[in-house]
Protein backbone atom coordinates (compact mmCIF):
# COMPACT_ATOMS: atom_id res chain seq x y z
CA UNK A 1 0.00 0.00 0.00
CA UNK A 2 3.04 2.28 1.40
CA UNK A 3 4.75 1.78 -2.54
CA UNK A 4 1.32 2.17 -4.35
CA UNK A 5 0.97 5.58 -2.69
CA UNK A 6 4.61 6.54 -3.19
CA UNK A 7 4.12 5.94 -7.13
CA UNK A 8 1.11 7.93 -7.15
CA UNK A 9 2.77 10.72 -5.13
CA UNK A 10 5.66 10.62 -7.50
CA UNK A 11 3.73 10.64 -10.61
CA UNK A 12 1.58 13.85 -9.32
CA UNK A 13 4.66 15.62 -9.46
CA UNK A 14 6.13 14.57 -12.16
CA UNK A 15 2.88 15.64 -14.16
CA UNK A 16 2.29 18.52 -12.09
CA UNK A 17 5.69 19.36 -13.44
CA UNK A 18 5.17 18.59 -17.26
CA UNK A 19 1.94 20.85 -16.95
CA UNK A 20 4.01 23.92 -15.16
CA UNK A 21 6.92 23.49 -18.15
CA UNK A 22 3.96 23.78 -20.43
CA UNK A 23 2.72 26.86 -18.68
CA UNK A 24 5.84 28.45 -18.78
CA UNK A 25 5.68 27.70 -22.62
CA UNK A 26 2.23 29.13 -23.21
CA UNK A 27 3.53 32.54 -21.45
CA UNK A 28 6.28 33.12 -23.45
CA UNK A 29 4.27 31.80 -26.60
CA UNK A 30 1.73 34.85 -25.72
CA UNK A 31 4.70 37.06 -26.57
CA UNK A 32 4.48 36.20 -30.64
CA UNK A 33 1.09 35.26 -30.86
CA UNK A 34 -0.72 33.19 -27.84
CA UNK A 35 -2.72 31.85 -31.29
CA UNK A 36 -0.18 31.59 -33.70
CA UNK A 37 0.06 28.95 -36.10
CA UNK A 38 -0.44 25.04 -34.85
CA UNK A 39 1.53 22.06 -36.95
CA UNK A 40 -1.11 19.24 -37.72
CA UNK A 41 0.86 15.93 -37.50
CA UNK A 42 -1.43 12.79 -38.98
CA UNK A 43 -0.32 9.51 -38.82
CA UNK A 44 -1.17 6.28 -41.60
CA UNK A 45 -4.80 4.81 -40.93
CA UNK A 46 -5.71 1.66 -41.76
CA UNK A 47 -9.93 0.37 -42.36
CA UNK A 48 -11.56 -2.67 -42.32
CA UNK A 49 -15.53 -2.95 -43.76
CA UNK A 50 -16.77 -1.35 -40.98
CA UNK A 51 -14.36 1.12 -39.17
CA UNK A 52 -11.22 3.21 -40.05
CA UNK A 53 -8.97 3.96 -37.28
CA UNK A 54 -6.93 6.94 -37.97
CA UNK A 55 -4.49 9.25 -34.91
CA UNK A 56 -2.48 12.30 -35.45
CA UNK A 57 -0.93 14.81 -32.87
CA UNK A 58 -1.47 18.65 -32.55
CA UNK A 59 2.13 20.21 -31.72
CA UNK A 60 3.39 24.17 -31.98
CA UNK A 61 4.26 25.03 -35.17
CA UNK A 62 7.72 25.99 -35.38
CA UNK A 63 10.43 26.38 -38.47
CA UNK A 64 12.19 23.85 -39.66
CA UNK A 65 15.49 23.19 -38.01
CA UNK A 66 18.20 22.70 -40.70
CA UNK A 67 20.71 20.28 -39.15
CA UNK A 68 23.97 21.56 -41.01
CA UNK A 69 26.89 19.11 -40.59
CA UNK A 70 28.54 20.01 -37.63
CA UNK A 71 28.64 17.33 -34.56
CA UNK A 72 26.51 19.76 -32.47
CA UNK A 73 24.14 21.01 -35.29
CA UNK A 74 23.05 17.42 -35.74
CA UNK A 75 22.44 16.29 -32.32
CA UNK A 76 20.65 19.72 -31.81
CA UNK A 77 17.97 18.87 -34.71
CA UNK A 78 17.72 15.82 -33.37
CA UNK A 79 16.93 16.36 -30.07
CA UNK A 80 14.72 19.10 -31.47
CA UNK A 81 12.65 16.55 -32.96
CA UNK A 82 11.99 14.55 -29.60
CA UNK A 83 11.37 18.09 -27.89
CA UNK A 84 8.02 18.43 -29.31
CA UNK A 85 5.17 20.82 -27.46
CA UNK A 86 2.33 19.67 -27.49
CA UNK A 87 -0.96 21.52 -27.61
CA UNK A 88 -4.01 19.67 -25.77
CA UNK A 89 -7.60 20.96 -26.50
CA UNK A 90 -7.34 21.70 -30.14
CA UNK A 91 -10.38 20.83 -32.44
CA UNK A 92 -9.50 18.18 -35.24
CA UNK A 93 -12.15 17.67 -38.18
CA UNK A 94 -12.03 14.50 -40.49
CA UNK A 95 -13.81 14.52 -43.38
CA UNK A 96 -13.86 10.85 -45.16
CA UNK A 97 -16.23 8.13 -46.16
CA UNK A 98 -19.25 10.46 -46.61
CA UNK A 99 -19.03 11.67 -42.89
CA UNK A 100 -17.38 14.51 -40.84
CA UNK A 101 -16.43 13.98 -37.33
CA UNK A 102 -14.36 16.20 -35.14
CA UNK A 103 -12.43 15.11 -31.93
CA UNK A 104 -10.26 17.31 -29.83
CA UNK A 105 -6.54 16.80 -28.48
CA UNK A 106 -5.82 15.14 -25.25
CA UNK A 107 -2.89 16.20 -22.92
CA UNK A 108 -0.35 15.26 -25.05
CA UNK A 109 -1.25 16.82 -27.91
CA UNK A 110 -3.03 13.60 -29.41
CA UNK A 111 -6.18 12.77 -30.95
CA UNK A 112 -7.84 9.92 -32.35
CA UNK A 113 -11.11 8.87 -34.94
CA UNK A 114 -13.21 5.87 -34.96
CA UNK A 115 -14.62 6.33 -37.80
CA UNK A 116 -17.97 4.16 -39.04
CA UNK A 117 -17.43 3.40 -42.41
CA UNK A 118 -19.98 1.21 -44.45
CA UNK A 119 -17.97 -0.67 -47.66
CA UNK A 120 -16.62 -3.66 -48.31
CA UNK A 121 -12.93 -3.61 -48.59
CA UNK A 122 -11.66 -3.57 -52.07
CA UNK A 123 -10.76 -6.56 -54.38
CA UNK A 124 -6.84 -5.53 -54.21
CA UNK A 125 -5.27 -3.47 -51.46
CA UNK A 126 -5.03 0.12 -51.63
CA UNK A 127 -4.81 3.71 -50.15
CA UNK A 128 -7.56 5.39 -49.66
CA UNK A 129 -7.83 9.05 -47.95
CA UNK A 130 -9.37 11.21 -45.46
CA UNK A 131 -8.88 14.74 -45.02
CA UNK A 132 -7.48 16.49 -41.72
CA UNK A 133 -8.12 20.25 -40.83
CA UNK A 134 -8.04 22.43 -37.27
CA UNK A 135 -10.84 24.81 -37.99
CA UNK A 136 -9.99 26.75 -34.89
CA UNK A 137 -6.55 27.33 -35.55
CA UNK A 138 -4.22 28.14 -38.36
CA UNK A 139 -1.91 25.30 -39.18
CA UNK A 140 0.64 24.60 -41.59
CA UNK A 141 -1.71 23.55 -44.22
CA UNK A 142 -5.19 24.08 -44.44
CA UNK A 143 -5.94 20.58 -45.00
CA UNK A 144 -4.04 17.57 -45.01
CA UNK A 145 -4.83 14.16 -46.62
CA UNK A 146 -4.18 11.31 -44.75
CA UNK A 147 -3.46 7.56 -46.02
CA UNK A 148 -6.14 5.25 -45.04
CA UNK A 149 -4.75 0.96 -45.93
CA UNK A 150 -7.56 -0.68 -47.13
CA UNK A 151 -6.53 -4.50 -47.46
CA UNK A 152 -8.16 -6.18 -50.58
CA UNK A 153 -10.47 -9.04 -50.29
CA UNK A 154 -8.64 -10.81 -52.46
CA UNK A 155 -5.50 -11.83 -50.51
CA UNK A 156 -5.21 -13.64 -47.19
CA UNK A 157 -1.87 -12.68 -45.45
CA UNK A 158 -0.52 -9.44 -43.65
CA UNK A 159 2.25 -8.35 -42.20
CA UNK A 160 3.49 -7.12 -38.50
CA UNK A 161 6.82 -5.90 -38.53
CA UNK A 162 9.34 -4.51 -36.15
CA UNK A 163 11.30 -1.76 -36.93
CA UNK A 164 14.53 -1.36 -35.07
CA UNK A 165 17.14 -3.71 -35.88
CA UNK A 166 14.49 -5.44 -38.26
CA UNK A 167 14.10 -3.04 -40.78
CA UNK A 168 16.53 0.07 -39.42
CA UNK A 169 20.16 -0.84 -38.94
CA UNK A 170 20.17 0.71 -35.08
CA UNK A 171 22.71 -1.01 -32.51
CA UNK A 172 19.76 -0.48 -30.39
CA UNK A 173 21.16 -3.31 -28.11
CA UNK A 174 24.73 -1.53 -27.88
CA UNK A 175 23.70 2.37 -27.25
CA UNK A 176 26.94 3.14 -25.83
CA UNK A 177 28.46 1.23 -29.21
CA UNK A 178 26.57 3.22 -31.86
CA UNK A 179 25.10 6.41 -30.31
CA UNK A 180 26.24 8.50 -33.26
CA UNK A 181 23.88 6.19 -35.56
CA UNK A 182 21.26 6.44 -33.27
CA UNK A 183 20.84 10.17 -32.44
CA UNK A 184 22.75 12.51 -35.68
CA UNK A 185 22.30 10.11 -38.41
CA UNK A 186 20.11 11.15 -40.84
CA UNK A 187 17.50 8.43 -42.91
CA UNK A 188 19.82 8.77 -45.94
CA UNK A 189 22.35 7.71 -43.90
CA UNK A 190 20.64 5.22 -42.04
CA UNK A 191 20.99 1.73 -43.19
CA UNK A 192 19.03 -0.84 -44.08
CA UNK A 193 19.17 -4.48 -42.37
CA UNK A 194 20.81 -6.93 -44.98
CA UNK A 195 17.90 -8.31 -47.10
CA UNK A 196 15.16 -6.19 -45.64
CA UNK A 197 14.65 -4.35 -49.21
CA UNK A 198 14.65 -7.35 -51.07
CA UNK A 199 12.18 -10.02 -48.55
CA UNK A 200 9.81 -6.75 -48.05
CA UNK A 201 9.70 -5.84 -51.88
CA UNK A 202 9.46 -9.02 -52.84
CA UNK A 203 6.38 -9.58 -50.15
CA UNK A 204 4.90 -6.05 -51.20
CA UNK A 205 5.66 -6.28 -55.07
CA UNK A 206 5.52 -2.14 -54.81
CA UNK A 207 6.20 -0.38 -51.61
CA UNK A 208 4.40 2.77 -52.27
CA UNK A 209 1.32 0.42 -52.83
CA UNK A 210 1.94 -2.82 -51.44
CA UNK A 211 -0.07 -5.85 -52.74
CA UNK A 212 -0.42 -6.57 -48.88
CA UNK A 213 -0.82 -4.99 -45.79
CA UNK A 214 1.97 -3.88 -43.60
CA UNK A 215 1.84 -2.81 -40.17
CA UNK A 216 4.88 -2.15 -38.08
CA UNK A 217 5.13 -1.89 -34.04
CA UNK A 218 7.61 0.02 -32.47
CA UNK A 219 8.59 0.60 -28.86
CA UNK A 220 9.93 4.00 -31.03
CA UNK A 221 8.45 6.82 -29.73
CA UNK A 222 5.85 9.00 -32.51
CA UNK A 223 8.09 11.38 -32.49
CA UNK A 224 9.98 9.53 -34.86
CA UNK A 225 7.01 8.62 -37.44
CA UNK A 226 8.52 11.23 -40.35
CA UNK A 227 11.99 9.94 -39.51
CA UNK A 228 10.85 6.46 -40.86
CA UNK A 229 9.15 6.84 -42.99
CA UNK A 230 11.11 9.11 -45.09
CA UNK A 231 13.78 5.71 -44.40
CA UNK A 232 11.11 3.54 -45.41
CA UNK A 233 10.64 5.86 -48.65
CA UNK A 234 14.44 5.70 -49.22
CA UNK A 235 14.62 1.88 -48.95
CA UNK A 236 11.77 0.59 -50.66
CA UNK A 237 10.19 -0.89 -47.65
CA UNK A 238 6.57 -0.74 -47.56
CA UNK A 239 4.53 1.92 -46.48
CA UNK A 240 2.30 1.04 -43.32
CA UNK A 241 0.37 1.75 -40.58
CA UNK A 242 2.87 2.29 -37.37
CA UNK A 243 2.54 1.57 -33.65
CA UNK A 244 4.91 3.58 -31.85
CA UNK A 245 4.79 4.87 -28.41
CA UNK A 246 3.59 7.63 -26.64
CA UNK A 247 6.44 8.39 -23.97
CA UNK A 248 4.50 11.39 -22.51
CA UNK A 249 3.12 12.08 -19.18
CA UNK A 250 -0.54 12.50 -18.26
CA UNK A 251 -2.71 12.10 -15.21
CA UNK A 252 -2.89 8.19 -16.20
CA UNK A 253 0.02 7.18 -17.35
CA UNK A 254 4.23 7.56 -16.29
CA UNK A 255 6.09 7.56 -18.77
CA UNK A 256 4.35 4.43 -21.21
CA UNK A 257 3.79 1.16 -20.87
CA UNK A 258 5.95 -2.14 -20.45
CA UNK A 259 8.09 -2.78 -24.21
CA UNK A 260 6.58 -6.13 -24.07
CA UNK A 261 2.90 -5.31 -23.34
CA UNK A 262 3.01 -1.98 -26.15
CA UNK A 263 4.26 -4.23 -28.75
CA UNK A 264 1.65 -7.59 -28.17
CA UNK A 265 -1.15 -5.30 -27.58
CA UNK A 266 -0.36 -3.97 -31.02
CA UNK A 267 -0.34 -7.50 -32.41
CA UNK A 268 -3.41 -8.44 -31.09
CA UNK A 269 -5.59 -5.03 -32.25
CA UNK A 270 -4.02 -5.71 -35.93
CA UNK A 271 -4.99 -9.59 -35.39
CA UNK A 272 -8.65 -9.01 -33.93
CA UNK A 273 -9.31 -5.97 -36.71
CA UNK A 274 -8.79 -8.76 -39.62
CA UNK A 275 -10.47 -11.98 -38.36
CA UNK A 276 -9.93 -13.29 -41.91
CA UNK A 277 -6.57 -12.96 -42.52
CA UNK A 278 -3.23 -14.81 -41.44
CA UNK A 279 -0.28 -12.78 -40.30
CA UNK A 280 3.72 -13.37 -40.74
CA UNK A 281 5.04 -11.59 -38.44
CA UNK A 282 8.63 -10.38 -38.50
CA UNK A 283 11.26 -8.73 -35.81
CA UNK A 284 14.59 -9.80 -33.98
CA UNK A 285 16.26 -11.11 -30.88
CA UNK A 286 17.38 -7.73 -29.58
CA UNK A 287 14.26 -6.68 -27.83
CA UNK A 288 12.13 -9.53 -26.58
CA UNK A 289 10.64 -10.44 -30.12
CA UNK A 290 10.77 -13.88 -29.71
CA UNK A 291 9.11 -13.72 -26.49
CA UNK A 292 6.20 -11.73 -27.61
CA UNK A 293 5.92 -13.55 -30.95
CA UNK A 294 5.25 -16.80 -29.03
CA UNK A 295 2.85 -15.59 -26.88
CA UNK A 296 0.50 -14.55 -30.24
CA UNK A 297 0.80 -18.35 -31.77
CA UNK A 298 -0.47 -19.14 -27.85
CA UNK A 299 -3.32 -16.90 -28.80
CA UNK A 300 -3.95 -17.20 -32.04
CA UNK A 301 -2.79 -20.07 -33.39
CA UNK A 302 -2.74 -20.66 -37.01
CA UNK A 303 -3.95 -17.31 -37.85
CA UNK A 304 0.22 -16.35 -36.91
CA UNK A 305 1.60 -18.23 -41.09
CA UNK A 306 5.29 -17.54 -39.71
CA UNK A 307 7.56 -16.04 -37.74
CA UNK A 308 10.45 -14.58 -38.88
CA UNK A 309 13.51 -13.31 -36.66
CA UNK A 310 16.36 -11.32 -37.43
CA UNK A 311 19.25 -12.58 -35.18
CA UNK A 312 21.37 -9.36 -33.99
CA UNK A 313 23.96 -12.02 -32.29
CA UNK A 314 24.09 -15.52 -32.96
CA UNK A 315 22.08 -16.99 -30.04
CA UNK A 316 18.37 -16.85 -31.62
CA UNK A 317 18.87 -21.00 -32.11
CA UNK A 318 19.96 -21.53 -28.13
CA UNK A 319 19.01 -20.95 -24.84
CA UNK A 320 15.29 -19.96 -24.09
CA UNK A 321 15.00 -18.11 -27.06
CA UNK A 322 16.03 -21.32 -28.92
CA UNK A 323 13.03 -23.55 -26.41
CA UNK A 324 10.47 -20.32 -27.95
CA UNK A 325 11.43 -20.90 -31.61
CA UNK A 326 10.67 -24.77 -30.83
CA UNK A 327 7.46 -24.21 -29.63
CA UNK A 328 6.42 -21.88 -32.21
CA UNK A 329 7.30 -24.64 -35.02
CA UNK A 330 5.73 -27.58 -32.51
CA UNK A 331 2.95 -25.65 -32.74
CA UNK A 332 3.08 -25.82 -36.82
CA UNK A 333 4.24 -22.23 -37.19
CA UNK A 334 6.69 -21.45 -39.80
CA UNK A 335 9.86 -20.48 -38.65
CA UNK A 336 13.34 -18.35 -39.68
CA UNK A 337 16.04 -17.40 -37.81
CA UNK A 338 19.40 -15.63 -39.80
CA UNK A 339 21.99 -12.44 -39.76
CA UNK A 340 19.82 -11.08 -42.61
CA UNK A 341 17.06 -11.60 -44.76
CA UNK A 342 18.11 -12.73 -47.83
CA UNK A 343 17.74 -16.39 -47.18
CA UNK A 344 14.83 -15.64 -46.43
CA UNK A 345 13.46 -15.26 -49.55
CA UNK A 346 12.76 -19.23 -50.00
CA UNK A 347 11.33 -19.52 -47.02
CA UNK A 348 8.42 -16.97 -47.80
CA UNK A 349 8.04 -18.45 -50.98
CA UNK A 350 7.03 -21.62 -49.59
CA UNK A 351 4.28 -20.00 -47.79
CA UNK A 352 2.25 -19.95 -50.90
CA UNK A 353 1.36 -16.50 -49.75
CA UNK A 354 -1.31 -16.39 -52.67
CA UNK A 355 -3.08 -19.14 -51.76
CA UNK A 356 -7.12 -18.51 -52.25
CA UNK A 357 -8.86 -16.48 -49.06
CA UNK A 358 -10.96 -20.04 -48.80
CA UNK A 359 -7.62 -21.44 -47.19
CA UNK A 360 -6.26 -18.86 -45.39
CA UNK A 361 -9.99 -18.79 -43.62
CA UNK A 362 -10.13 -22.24 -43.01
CA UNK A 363 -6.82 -22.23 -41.27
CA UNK A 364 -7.52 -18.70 -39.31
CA UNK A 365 -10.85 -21.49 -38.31
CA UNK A 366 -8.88 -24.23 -37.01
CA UNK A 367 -6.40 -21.91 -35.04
């Protein structure tokens, strides 16, 4: 009871604090303008026949940095870019799917739409749009469109990714090792993890519009979002909804939740949005993948086609990870475990990834 109160002690300060910093901010924003211009940040939406989910975050508008080349200028821009203010209480409108709706910004900045939509998803996957605007406020464009994945009808498979170390070349396990690549490199510079470009193209067949769905999860914070996906843009992997992490403070939350609990969670809204479809889901040994990737077969069962790890160093075949893999194949779960992804190619190929939706249902049935 004593350490129950002495968390929520702590985290009334700490959030009592985030709100005074804010203050502070708002004051000295008065100065140029307490209603100056707002940025409008949307994030990729995805749809299923009945519902498209699509968030975004309301921050101060502000120019952009240019990072120059210098040590300092980098890390600046980049640390600029997790220093984002948020603005809570801002109206949002979406327009989309014959309706408007409007919601309005929570504490940190965010907002999110549930919106009803009545239409069968298409024969082939594809983007489809809403539109974004802050009729209260002046933002950095009047209206934005926003990238809604509608999976097509025809197919039977998606795919969750991870991003770190399974798409992004990070060190993410070594931070004292590779701290330049993680905080001044820029997504030109970033690279890719050997055979990511060629398992994801050949999975997508175009990675502006992919032939099937890809989502990614991320314990990443959102702050990030532009950051990969201009990488993703660069490297021909697919364009996707993302689930990164919120690592604000509000009255109900410190900090964010568990790595382990953000990233199943993820899996399993993906999962339960697309009762028809199967799911190969892909990551690496760095950060508990293994762990969390077993715990969906437990769930799901056939409905998870494969699981495919990345392995950052050499132990993804021993140990308990090694006892996880096993179970994941004893429970008739395609498996692969490599440095990189380019043997991977065969191994996705025998999938039969376009089998008929008849199959892929009847095996999502027996999971």
């Amino acid at each position: 009871m004593a350490g129950s109160a002495l968390h929520r002690l702590f985290h009334s300060i700490v959030a009592g604090l985030e709100r005074d910093v804010d203050w502070i901010h708002d004051v000295l924003d008065r100065g140029e303008g307490f209603d100056r211009k707002v940025r409008l940040l949307a994030y990729a939406g995805y749809r299923n026949a009945d519902v498209a989910r699509v968030r975004g975050r309301i921050v101060r508008y502000g120019a952009p940095l240019d990072a120059g080349e210098g040590l300092v200028a980098r890390l600046r821009a980049m640390l600029d870019i997790y220093n984002s203010h948020e603005l809570p209480g801002i109206e949002v409108r979406l327009e989309g799917y014959g309706r408007t709706l409007t919601a309005v910004s929570d504490e940190e900045g965010y907002f999110g739409f549930e919106l009803p939509v009545d239409a069968p998803l298409p024969h082939g996957t594809r983007w489809e749009q809403v539109t974004l605007s802050t009729p209260g406020r002046e933002a950095q464009a009047a209206r934005i469109d926003v990238p809604v994945i509608a999976p097509g009808a025809d197919g039977n498979w998606g795919i969750i990714s991870d991003i770190d170390d399974t798409v992004i070349e990070t060190g993410a396990t070594d931070f004292v090792k590779n701290w330049r690549r993680v905080l001044i490199e820029r997504p030109d510079e970033r690279l890719a993890v050997p055979g990511a470009s060629k398992l994801y193209g050949m999975i997508a067949r175009d990675h502006v519009a992919p032939a099937r769905p890809f989502f990614y999860v991320s314990s990443s914070p959102w702050n990030l979002y532009g950051f990969i996906a201009e990488f993703m843009e660069l490297n021909g992997i697919p364009h996707g909804p993302m689930f990164l992490k919120d690592y604000g403070i509000d009255s109900n939350r410190l900090i964010d939740a568990g790595h382990d609990a953000h990233k199943l969670a993820a899996i399993e809204t993906v999962l339960a949005f697309y009762p028809g479809f199967r799911f190969l889901l892909i990551g690496d040994n760095g950060q508990r993948d293994v762990a969390i990737y077993a715990r969906a077969v437990e769930r799901f069962g056939a409905r998870v086609g494969g699981v495919f790890i990345r392995d950052v160093d050499g132990t993804c075949r021993s140990g308990e990870e090694g006892a996880l893999l096993q179970s994941i194949e004893a429970a008739g779960v395609p498996t692969f475990c490599g440095a990189g992804f380019d043997e991977a190619v065969e191994v996705v190929k025998a999938l039969d990834l376009d089998r008929p939706l008849e199959a892929a249902k009847a095996a999502a049935a027996s999971g």
